[in-house]
C-alpha atoms as a PDB file:
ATOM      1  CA  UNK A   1     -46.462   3.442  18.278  1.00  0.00           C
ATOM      2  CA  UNK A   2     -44.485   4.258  15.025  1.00  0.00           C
ATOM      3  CA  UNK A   3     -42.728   0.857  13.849  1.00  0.00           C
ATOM      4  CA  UNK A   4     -40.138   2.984  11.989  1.00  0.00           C
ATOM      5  CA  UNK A   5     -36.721   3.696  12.274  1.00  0.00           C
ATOM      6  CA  UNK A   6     -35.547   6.816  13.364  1.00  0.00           C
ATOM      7  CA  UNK A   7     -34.095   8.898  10.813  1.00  0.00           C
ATOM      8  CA  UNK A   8     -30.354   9.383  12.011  1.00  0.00           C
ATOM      9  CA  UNK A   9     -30.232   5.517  12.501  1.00  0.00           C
ATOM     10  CA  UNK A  10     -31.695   5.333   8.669  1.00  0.00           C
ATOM     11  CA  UNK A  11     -28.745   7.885   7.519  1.00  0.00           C
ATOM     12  CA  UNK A  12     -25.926   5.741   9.142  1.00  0.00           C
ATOM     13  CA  UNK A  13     -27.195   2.797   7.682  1.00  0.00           C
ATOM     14  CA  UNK A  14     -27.168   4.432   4.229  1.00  0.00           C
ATOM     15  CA  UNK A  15     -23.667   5.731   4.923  1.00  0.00           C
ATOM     16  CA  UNK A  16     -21.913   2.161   6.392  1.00  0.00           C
ATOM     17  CA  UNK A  17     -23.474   0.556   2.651  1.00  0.00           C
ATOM     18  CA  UNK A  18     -22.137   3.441   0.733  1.00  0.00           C
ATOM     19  CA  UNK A  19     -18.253   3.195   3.007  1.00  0.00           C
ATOM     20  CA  UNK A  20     -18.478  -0.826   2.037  1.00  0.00           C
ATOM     21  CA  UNK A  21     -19.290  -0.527  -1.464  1.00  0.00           C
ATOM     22  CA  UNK A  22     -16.424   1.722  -1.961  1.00  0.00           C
ATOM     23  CA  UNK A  23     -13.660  -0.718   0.032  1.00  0.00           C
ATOM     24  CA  UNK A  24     -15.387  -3.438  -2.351  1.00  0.00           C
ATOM     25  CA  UNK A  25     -14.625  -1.473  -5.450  1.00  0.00           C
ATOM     26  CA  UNK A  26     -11.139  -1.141  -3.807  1.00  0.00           C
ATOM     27  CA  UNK A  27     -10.379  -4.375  -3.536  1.00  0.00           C
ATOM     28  CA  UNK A  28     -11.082  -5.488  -7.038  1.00  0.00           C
ATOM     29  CA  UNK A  29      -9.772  -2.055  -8.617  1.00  0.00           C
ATOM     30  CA  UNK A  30      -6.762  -0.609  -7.923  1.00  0.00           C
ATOM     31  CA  UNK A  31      -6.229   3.124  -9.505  1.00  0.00           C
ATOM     32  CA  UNK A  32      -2.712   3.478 -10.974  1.00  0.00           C
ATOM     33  CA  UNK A  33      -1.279   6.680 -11.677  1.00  0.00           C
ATOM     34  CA  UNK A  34      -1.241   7.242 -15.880  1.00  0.00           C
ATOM     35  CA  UNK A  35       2.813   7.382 -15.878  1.00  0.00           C
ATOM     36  CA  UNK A  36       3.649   3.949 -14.430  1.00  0.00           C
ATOM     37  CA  UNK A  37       0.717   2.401 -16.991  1.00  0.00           C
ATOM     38  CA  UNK A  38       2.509   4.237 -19.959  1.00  0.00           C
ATOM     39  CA  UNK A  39       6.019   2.607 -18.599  1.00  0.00           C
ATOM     40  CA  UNK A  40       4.656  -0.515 -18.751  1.00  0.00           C
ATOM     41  CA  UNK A  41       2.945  -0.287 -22.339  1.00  0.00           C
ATOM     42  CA  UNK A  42       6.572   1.210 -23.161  1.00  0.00           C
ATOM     43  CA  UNK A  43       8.071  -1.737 -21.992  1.00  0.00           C
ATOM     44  CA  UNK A  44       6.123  -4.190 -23.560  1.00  0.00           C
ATOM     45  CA  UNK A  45       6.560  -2.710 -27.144  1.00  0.00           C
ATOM     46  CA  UNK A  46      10.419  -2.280 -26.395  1.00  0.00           C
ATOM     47  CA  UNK A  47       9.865  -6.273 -25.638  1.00  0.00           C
ATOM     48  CA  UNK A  48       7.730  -7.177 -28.296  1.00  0.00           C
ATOM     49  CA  UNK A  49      10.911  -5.099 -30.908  1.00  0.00           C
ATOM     50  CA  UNK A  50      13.454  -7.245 -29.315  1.00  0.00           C
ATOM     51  CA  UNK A  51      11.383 -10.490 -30.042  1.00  0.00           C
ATOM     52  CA  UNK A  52      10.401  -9.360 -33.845  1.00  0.00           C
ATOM     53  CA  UNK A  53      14.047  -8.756 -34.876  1.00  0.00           C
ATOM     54  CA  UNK A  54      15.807 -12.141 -32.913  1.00  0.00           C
ATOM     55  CA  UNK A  55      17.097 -14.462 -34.923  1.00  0.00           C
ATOM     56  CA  UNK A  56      17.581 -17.869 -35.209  1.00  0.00           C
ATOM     57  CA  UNK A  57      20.452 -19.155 -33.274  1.00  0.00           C
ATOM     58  CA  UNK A  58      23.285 -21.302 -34.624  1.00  0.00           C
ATOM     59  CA  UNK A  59      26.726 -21.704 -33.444  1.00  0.00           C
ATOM     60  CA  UNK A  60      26.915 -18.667 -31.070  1.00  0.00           C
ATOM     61  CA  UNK A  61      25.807 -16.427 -33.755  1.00  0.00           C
ATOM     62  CA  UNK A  62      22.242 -15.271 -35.007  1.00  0.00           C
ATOM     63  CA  UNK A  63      21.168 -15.398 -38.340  1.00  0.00           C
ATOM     64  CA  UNK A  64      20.730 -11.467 -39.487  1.00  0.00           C
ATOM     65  CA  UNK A  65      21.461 -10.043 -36.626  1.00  0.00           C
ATOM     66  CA  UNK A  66      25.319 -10.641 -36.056  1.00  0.00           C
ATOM     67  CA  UNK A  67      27.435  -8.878 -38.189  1.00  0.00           C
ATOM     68  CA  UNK A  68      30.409  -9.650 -40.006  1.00  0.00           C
ATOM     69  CA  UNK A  69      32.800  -7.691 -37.493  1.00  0.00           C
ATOM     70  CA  UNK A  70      31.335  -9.264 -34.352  1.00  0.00           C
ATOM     71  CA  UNK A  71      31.835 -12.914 -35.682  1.00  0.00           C
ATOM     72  CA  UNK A  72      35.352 -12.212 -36.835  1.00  0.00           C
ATOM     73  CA  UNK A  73      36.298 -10.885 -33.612  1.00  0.00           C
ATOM     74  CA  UNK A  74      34.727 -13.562 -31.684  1.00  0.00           C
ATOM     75  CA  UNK A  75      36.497 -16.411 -34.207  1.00  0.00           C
ATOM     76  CA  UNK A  76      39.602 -15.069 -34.828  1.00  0.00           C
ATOM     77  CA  UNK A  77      40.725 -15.555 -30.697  1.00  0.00           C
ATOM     78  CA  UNK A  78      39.767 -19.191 -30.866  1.00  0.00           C
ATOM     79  CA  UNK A  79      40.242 -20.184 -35.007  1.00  0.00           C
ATOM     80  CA  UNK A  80      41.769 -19.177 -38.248  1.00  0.00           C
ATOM     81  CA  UNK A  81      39.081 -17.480 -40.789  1.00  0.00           C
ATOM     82  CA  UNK A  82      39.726 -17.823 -44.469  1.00  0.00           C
ATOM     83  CA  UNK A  83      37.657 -15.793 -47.162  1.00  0.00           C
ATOM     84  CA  UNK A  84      35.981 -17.672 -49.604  1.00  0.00           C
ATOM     85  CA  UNK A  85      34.915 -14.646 -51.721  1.00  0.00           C
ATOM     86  CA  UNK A  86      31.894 -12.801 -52.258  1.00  0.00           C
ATOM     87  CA  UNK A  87      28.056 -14.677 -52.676  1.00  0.00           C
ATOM     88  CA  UNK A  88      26.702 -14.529 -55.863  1.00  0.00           C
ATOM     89  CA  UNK A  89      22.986 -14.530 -53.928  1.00  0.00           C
ATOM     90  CA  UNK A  90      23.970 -12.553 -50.885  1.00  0.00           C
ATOM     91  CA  UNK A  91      26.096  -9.925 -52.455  1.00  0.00           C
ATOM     92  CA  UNK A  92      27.827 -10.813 -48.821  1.00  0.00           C
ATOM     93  CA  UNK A  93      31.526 -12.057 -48.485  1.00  0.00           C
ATOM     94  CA  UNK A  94      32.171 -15.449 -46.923  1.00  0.00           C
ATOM     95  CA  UNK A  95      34.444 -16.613 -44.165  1.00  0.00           C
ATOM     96  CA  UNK A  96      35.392 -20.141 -43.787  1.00  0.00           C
ATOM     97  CA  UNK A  97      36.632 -22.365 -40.708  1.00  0.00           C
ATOM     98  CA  UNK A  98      37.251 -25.963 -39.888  1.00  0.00           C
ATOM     99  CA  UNK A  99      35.051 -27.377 -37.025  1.00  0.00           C
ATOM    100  CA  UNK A 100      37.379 -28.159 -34.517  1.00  0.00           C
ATOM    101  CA  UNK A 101      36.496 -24.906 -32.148  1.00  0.00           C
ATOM    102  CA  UNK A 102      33.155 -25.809 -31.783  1.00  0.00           C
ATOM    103  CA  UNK A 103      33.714 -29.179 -29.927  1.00  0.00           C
ATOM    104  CA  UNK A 104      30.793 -30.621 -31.950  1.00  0.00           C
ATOM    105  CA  UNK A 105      31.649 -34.502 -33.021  1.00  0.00           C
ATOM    106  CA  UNK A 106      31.783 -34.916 -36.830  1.00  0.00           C
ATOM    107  CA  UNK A 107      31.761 -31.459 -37.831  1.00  0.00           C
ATOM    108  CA  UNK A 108      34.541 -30.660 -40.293  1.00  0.00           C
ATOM    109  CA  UNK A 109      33.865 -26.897 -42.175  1.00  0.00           C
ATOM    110  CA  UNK A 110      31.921 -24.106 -41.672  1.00  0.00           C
ATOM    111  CA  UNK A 111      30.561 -21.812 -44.266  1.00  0.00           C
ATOM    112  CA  UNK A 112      29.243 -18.267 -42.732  1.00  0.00           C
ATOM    113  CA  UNK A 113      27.696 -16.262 -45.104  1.00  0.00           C
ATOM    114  CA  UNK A 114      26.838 -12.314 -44.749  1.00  0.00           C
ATOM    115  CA  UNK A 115      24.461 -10.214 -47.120  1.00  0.00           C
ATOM    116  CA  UNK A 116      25.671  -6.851 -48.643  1.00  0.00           C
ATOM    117  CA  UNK A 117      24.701  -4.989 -45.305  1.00  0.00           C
ATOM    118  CA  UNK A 118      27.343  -7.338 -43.512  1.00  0.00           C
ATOM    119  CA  UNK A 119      24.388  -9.465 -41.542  1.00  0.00           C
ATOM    120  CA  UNK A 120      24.798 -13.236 -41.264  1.00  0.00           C
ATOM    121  CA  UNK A 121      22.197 -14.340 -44.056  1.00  0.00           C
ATOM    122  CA  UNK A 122      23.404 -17.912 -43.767  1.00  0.00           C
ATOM    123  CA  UNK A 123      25.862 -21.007 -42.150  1.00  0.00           C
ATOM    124  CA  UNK A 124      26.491 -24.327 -44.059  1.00  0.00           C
ATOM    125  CA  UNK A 125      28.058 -26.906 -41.854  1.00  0.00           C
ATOM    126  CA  UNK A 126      29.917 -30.225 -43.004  1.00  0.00           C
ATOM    127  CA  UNK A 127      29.646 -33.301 -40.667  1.00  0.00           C
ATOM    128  CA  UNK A 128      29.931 -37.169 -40.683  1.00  0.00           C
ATOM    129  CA  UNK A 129      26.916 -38.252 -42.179  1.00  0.00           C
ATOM    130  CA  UNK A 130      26.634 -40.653 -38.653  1.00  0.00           C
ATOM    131  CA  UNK A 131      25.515 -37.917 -36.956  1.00  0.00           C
ATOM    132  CA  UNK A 132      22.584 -37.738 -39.056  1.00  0.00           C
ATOM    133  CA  UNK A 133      19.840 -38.922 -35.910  1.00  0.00           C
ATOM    134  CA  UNK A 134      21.411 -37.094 -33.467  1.00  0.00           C
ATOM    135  CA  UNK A 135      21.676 -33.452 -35.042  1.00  0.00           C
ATOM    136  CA  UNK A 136      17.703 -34.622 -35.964  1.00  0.00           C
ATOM    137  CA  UNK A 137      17.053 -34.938 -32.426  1.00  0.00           C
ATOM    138  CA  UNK A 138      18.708 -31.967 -31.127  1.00  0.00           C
ATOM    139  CA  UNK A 139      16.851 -29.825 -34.229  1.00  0.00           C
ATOM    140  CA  UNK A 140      13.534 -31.557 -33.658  1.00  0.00           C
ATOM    141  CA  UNK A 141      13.022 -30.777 -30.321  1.00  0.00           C
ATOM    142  CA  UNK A 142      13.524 -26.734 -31.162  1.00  0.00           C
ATOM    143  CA  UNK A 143      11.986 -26.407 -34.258  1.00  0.00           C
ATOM    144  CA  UNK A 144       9.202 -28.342 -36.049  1.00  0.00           C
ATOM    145  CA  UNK A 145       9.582 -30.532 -38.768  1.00  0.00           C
ATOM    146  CA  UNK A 146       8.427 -29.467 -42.298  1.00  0.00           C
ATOM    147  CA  UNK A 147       9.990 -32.456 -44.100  1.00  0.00           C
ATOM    148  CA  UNK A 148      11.558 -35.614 -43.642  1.00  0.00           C
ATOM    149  CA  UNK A 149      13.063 -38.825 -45.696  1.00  0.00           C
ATOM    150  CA  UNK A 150      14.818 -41.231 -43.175  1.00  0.00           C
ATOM    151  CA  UNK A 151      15.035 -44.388 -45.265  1.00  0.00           C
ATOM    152  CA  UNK A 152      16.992 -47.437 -43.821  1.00  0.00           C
ATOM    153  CA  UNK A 153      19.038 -47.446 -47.031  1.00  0.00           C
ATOM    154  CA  UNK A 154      19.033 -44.210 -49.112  1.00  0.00           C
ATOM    155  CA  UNK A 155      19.371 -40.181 -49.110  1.00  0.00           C
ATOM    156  CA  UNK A 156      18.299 -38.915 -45.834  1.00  0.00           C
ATOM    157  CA  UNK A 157      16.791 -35.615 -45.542  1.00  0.00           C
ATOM    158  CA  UNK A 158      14.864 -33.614 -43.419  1.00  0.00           C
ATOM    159  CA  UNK A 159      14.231 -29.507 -42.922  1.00  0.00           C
ATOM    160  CA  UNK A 160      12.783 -26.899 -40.165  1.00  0.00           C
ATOM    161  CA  UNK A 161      10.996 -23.889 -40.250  1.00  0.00           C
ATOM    162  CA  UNK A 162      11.829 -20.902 -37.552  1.00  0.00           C
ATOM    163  CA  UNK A 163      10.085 -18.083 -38.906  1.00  0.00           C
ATOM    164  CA  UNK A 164      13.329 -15.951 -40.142  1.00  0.00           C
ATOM    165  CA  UNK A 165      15.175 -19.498 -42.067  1.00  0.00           C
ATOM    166  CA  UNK A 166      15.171 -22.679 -43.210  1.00  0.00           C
ATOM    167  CA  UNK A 167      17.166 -25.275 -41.443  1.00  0.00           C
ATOM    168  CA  UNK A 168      17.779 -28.022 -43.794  1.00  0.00           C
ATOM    169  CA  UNK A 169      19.646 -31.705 -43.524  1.00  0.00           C
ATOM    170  CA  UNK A 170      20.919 -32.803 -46.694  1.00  0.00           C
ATOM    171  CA  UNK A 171      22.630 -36.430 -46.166  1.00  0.00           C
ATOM    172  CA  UNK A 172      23.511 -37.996 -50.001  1.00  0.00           C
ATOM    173  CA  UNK A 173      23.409 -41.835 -50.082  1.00  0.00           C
ATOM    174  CA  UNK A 174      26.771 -42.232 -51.581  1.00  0.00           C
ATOM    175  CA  UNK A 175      29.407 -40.558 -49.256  1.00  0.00           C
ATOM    176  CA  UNK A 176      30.318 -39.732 -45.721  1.00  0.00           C
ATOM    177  CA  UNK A 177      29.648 -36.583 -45.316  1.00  0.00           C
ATOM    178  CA  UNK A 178      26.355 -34.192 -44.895  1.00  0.00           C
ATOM    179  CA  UNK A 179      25.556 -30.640 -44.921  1.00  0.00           C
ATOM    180  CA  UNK A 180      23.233 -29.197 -42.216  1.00  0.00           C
ATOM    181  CA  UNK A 181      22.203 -25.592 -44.305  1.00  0.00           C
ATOM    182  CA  UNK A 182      20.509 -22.698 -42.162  1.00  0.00           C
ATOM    183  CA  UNK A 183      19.720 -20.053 -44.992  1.00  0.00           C
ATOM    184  CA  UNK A 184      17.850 -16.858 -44.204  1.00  0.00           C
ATOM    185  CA  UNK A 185      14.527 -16.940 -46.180  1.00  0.00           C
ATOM    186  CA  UNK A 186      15.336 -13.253 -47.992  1.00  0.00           C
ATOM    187  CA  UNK A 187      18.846 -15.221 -49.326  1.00  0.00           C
ATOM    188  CA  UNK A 188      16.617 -18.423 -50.151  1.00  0.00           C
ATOM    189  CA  UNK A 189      14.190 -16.367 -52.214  1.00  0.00           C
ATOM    190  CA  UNK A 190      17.368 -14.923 -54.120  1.00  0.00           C
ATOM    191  CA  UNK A 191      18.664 -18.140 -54.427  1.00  0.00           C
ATOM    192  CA  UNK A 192      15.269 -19.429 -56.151  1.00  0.00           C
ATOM    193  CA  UNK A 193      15.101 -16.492 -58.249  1.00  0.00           C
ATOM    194  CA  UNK A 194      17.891 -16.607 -59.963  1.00  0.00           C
ATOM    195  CA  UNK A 195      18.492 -20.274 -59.990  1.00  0.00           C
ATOM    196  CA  UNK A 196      15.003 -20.365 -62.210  1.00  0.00           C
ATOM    197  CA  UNK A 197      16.297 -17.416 -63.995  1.00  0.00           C
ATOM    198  CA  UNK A 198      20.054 -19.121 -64.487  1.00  0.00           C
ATOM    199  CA  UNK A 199      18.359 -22.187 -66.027  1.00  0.00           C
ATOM    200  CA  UNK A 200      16.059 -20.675 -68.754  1.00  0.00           C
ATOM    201  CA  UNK A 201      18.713 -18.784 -69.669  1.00  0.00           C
ATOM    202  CA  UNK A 202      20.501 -22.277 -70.380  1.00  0.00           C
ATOM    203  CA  UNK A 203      17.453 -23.225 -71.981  1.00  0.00           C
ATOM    204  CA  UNK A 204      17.435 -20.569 -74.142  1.00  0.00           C
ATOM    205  CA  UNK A 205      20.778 -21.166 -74.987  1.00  0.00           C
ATOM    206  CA  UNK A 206      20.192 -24.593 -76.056  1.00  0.00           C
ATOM    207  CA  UNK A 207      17.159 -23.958 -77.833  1.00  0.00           C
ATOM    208  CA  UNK A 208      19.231 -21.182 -79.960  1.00  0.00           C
ATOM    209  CA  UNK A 209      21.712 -23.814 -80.991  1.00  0.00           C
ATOM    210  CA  UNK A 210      18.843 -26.076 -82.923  1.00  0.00           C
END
């Protein structure tokens, strides 16, 4: 007697494997049709834009993004702007406001400060220096802390490092008042430049005189 199986029941064995391997294959790969994966690459680069070019927020307003005309017509429903002239760094006018708008305790004046392309490069804020802890904690838990001098008795400091600006806390020892400074790092690098410039130019000047 032959011990082996019929051919046809060979062939349908073959051909049940071959159907389950391919349901298999479907339910780990799914085939998606080459338009919808280019929409999605499409979105994720229009995404990944929008992330590269935010900027820090402060006040309602993002550093280098909002313009000049946007804050002005957000402001000047709620507060009186003044101009405080052009910035020797920025090339950028400045527009000046008390604090009273923003319903933030302590906070006296605000400096905002655009570059010559009429983008916020900057804000310099004036506060009671008792607020010093609390604006730290509200900072700290956003951004992490690059520096920090909190002495019991003595200047207080401390600064933060998005990646666009530096967010800096600058609280003097003598006097009531501190300045909380977020500068755009293009307008910091001015700022360096010709500050280091500025001053050997005075040392020249004084050298010349001996």
């Amino acid at each position: 007697m032959n011990s082996r199986r019929p051919v046809n029941s060979i062939v349908r064995v073959r051909r049940e494997k071959a159907l389950f391997s391919r349901r298999l294959s479907d339910l780990s790969y799914t085939k998606i049709p080459m338009r919808k994966i280019h929409s999605f690459f499409i979105a994720i680069a229009l995404c990944t834009t929008a992330l590269a070019h935010a900027g820090t927020q402060v006040l309602g307003f993002e550093i280098g993004v909002t313009t000049v005309e946007q804050l002005r017509e957000t402001l000047s429903k709620k507060t009186e702007l003044e101009p405080s002239g052009t910035n020797k760094y920025s090339g950028g006018e400045m527009l000046k406001t008390d604090g009273a708008v923003y319903d933030i305790e302590g906070l006296t004046s605000v400096l905002y400060v655009f570059d010559d392309q009429k983008k916020l490069a900057g804000v310099f804020m004036d506060m009671g220096k008792h607020r010093f802890d609390a604006i730290f904690q509200f900072l700290s838990k956003k951004y992490k802390v690059s520096a920090q001098q909190h002495p019991f008795v003595g200047d207080q400091f401390a600064s933060f490092r998005p990646a666009d600006t530096l967010i800096e806390m600058d609280a003097p020892h003598l006097g009531f008042t501190m300045e909380v400074r977020y500068i755009r790092n293009d307008l910091l690098q001015k700022f360096k430049a010709q500050s280091k410039a500025e001053a050997a130019a005075k040392r020249n000047s004084e050298a010349s005189k001996f």
